[in-house]
Protein backbone atom coordinates (compact mmCIF):
# COMPACT_ATOMS: atom_id res chain seq x y z
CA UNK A 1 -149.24 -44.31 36.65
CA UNK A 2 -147.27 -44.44 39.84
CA UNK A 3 -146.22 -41.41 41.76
CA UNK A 4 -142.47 -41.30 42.15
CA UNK A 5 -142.03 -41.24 46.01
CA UNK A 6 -144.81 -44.08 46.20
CA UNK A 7 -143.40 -46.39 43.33
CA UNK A 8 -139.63 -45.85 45.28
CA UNK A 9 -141.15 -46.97 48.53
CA UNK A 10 -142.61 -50.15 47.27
CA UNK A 11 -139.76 -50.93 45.60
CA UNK A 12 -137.56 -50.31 48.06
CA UNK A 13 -139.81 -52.76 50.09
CA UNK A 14 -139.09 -55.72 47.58
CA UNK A 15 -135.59 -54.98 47.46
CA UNK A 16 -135.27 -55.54 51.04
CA UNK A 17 -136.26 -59.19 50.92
CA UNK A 18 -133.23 -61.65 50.26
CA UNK A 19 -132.50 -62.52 47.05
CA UNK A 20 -133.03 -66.42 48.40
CA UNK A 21 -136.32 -65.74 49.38
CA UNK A 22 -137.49 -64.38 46.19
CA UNK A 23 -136.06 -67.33 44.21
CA UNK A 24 -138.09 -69.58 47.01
CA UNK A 25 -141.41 -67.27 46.41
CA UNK A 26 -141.30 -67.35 42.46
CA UNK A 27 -139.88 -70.88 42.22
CA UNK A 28 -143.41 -71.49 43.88
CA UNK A 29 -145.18 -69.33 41.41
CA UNK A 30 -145.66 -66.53 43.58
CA UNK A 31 -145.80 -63.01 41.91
CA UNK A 32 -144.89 -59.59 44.20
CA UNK A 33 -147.60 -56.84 44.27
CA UNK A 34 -146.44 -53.48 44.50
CA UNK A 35 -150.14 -52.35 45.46
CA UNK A 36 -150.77 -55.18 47.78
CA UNK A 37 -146.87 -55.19 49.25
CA UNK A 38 -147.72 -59.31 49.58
CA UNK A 39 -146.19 -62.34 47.23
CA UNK A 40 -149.58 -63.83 45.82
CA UNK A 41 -150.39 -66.65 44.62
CA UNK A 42 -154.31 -67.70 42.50
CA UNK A 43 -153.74 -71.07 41.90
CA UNK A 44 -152.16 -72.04 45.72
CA UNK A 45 -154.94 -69.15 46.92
CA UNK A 46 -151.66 -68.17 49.45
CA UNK A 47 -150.63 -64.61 50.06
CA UNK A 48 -147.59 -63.54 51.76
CA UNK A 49 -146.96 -59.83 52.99
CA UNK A 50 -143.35 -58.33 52.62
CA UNK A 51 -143.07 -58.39 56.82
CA UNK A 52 -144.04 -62.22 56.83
CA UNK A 53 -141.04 -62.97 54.16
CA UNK A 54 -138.59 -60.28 55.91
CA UNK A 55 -139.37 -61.46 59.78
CA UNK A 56 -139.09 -65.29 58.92
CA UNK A 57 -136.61 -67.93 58.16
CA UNK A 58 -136.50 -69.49 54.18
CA UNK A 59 -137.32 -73.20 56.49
CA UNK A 60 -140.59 -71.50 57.65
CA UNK A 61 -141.07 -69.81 54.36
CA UNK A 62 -140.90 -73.12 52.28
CA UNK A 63 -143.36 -75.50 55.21
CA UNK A 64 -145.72 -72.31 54.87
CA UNK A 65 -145.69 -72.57 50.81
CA UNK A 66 -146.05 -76.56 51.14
CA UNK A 67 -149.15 -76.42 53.82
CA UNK A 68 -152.03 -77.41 51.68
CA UNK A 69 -155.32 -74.99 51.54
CA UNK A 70 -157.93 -75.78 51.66
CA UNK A 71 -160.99 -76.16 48.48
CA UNK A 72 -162.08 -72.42 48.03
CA UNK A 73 -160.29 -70.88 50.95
CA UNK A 74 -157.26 -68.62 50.78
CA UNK A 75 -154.41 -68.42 53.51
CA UNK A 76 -153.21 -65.33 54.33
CA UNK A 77 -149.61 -65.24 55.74
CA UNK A 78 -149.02 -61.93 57.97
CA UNK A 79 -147.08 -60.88 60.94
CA UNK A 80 -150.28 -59.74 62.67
CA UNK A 81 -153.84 -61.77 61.21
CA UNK A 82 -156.09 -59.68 58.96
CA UNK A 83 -159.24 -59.11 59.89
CA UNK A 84 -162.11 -60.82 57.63
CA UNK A 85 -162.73 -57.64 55.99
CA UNK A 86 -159.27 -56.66 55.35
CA UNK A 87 -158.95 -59.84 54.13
CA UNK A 88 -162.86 -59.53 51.40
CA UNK A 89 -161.18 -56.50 50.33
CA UNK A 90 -158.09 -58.07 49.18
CA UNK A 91 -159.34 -60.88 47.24
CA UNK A 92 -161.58 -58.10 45.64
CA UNK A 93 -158.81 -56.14 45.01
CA UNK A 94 -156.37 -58.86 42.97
CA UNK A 95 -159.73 -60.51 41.75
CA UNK A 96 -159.65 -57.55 38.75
């Protein structure tokens, strides 16, 4: 269960990202977290945050999505980088 004002805000997030962009992001397999606010991605290991999408072109957004990662290691696409913590706490977050 979602409070109201919460669940609006997120999806009022996702709403603001082109429809173009969304169709690039889920072509790729990418699935939009309302908790997270990211585009993620388990079997590419790639996240992308809603202010990564917004703030860049669909050119950068489809070389980021074809940029291999590396065995074991997940990329994390954000305006500013997460710190390593930020970044345990995420992967334990989606990991349940």
């Amino acid at each position: 269960m979602c409070i109201a004002v919460r669940c609006n805000v997120t999806r009022g997030l996702s709403t603001l990202i082109e429809e173009s962009k969304k169709r690039i992001l889920e072509d790729a397999g990418y699935a939009y977290s309302f908790d997270r606010l990211s585009y993620i991605n388990r079997g590419a290991r790639k996240v992308f945050s809603i202010e990564f999408v917004q703030d860049h072109s669909e050119a950068v957004l489809q070389a980021r999505i074809s940029e291999p990662t590396p065995a074991s290691e997940w990329k994390f696409y954000f305006n500013l980088d997460p710190s390593e913590s930020v970044k345990r706490e995420f992967l334990r977050s989606i990991a349940r």
